[in-house]
C-alpha atoms as a PDB file:
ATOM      1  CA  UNK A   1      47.294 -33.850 -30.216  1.00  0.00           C
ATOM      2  CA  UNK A   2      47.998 -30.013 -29.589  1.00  0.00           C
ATOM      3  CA  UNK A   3      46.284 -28.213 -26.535  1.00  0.00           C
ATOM      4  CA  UNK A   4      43.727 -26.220 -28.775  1.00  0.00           C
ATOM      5  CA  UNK A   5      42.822 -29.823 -30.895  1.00  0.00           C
ATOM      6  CA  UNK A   6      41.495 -31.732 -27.871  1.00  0.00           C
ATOM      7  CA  UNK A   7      39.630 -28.202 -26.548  1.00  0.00           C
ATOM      8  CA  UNK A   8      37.985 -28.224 -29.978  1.00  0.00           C
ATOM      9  CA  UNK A   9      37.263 -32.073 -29.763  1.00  0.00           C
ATOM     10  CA  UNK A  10      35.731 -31.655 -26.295  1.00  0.00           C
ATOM     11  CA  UNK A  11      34.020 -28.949 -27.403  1.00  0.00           C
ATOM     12  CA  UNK A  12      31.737 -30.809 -30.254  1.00  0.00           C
ATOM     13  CA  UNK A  13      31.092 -33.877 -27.598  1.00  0.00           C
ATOM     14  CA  UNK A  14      29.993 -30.924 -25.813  1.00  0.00           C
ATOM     15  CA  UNK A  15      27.469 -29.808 -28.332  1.00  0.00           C
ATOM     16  CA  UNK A  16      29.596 -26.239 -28.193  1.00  0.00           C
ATOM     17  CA  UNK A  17      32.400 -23.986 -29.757  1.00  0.00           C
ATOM     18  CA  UNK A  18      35.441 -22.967 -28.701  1.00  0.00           C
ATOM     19  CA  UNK A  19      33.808 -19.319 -29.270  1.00  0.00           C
ATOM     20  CA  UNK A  20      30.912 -19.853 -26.639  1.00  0.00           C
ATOM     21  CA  UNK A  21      33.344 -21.636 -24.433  1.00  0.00           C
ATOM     22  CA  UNK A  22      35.733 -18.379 -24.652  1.00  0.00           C
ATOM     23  CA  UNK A  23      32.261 -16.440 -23.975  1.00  0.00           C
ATOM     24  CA  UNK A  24      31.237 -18.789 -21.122  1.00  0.00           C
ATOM     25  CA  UNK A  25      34.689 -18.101 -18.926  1.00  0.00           C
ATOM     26  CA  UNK A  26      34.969 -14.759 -19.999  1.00  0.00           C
ATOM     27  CA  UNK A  27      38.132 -14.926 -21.726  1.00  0.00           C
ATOM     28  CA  UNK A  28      39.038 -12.686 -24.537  1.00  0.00           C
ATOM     29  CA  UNK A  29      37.502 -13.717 -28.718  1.00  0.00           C
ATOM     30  CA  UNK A  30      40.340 -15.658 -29.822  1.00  0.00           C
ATOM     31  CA  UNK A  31      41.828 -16.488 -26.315  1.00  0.00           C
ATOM     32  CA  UNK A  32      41.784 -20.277 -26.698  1.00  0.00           C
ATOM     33  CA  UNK A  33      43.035 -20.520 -30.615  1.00  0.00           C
ATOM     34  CA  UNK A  34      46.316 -18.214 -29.209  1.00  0.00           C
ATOM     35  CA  UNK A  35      46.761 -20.765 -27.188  1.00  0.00           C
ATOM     36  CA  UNK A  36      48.958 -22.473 -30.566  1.00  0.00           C
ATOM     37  CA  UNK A  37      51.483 -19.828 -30.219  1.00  0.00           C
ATOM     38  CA  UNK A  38      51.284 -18.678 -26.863  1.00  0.00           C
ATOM     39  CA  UNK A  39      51.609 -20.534 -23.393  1.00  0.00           C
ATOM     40  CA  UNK A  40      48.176 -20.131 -21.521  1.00  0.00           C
ATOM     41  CA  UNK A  41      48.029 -19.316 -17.839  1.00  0.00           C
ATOM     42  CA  UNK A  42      47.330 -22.807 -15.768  1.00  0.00           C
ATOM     43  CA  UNK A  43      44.421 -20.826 -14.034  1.00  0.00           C
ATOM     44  CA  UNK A  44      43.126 -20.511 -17.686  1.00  0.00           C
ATOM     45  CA  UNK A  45      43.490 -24.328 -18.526  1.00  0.00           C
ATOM     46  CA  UNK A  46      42.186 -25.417 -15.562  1.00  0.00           C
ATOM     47  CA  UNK A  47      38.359 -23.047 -16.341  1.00  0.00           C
ATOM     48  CA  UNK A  48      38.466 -24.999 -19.503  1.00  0.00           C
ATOM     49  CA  UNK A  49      38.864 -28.515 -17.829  1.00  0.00           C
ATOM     50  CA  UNK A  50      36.365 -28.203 -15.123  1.00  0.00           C
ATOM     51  CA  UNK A  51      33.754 -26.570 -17.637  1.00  0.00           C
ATOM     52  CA  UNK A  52      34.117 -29.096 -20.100  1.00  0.00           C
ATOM     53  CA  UNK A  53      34.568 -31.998 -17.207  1.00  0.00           C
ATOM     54  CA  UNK A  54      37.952 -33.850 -17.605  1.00  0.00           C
ATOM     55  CA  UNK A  55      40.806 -33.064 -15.168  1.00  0.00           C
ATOM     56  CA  UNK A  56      43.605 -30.889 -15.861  1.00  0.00           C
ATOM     57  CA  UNK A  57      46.041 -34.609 -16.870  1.00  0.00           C
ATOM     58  CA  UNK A  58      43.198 -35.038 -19.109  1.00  0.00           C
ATOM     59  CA  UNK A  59      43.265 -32.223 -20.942  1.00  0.00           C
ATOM     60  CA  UNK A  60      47.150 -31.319 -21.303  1.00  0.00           C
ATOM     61  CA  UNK A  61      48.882 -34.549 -21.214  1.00  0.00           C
ATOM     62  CA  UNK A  62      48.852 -36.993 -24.522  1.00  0.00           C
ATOM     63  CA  UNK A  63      47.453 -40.404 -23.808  1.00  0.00           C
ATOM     64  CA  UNK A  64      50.304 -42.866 -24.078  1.00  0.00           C
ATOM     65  CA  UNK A  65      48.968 -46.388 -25.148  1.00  0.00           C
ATOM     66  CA  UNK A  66      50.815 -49.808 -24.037  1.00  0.00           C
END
């Protein structure tokens, strides 16, 4: 699942939107959804994590099931 898909996800469990969330860290409207075409700054990823409370692994790497 793609960067901005499991920001979204976390987002609803969250009971919020990626719009308040952009809001919340002061990042630009729009910041997170450019995230699709452009690479974000880690500094950037990591705001997201810790607001929305997984760790960085969590929220960049794709689960792998065995």
């Amino acid at each position: 699942m793609p960067l901005v898909e499991r920001i979204k996800d976390l987002c609803k469990k969250h009971g919020t939107s990626i719009p308040k969330l952009e809001k919340e860290l002061s990042f630009g409207n729009g910041a997170i959804y450019k995230w699709t075409t452009n690479s974000p700054s880690i500094d950037k990823v990591q705001k997201v994590a810790k607001r929305l409370g997984v760790t960085l692994n969590d929220l960049v790497c794709e689960k792998v099931n065995t």
